[in-house]
Protein backbone atom coordinates (compact mmCIF):
# COMPACT_ATOMS: atom_id res chain seq x y z
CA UNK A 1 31.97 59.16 64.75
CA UNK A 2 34.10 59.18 67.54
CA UNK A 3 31.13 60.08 70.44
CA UNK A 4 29.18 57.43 68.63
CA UNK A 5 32.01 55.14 69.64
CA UNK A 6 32.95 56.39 72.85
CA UNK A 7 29.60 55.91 73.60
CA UNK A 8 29.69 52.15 72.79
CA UNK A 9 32.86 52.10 74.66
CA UNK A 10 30.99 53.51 77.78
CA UNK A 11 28.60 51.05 77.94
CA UNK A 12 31.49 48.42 78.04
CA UNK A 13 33.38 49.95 80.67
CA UNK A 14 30.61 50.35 82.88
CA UNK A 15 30.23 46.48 83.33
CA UNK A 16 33.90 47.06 85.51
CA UNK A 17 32.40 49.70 87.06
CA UNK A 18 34.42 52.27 85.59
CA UNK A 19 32.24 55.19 84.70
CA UNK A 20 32.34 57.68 82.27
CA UNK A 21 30.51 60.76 83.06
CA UNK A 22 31.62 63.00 80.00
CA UNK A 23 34.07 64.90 77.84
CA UNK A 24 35.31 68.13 78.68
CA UNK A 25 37.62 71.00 76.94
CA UNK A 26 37.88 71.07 72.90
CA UNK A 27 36.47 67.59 72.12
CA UNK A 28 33.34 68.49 74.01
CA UNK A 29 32.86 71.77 72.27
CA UNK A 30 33.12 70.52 69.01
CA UNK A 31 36.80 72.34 68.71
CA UNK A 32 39.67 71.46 66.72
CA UNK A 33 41.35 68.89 69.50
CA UNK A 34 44.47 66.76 69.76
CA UNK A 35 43.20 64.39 72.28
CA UNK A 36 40.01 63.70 74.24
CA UNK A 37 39.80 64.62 78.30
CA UNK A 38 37.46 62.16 79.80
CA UNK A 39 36.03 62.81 83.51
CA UNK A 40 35.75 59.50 85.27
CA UNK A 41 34.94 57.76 88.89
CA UNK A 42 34.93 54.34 89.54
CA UNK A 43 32.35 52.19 91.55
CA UNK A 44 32.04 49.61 94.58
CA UNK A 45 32.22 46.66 91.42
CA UNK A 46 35.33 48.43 90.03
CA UNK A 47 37.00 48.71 93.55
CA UNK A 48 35.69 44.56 94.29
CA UNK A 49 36.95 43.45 90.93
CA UNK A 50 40.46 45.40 91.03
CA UNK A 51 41.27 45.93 94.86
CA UNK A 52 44.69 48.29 95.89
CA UNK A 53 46.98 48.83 93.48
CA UNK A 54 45.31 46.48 90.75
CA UNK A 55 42.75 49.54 90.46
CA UNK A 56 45.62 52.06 88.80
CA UNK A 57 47.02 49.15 86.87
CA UNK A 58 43.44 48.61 85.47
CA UNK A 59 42.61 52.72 84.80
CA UNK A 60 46.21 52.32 83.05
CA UNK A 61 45.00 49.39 80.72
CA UNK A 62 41.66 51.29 80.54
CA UNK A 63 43.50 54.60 78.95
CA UNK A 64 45.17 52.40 76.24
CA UNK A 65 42.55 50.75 75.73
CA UNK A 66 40.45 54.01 74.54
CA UNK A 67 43.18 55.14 73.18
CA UNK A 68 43.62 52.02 70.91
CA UNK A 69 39.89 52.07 70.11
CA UNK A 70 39.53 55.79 69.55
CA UNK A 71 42.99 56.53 67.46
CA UNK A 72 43.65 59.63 69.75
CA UNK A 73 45.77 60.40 73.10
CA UNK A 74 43.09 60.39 75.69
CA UNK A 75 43.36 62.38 79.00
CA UNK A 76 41.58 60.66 82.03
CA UNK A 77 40.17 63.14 84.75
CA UNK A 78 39.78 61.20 87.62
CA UNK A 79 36.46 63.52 89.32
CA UNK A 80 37.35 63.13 93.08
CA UNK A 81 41.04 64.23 92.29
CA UNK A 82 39.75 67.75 90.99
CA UNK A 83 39.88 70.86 92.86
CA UNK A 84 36.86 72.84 93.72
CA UNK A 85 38.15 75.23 90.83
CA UNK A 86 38.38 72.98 88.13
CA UNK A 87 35.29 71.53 88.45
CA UNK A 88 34.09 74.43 88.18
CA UNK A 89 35.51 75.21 84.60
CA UNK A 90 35.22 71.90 83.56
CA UNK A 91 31.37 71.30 84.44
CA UNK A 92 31.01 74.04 82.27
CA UNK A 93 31.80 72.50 79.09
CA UNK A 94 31.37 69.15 80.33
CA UNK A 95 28.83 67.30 77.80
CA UNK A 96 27.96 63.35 78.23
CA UNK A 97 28.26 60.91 75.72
């Protein structure tokens, strides 16, 4: 239910040019989870429609947004932030949605 929706929700979100590449750790493996870690990266139209500081405000009001949608804490992963060694791990059990 919930992929079905964060899929949905994906689609949405990509019209800002915020882009969802996939869900990693226990969500992704079909685990027992407490919240959902979502790899991101944003685009040119994300970074034209919410220039500076408006961008964190906006990944912010994105994270609630989910969050409000989804009825779970949600973890954003922002992909250009993580270390040579976590993408490691994470591309691992990294599955798309």
């Amino acid at each position: 239910m919930q992929r079905e929706k964060l899929k949905s929700l994906k689609k949405e979100l990509l019209k800002k040019g915020f882009v969802i590449e996939g869900v990693v750790g226990s969500f992704a493996r079909d685990e027992k989870y407490n919240d959902i870690d979502i790899i991101y990266y944003v685009n040119d139209v994300f970074l034209d429609k919410f220039p500076g500081f408006k961008a964190i405000i906006e990944v912010e009001h994105i994270k609630s947004f989910l969050e409000k949608e989804l009825g779970i804490k949600i973890d954003l992963i922002a992909k250009n932030a993580m270390s040579k060694t976590a993408k490691k791990y994470m591309n691992k059990d990294l599955i798309n949605v």
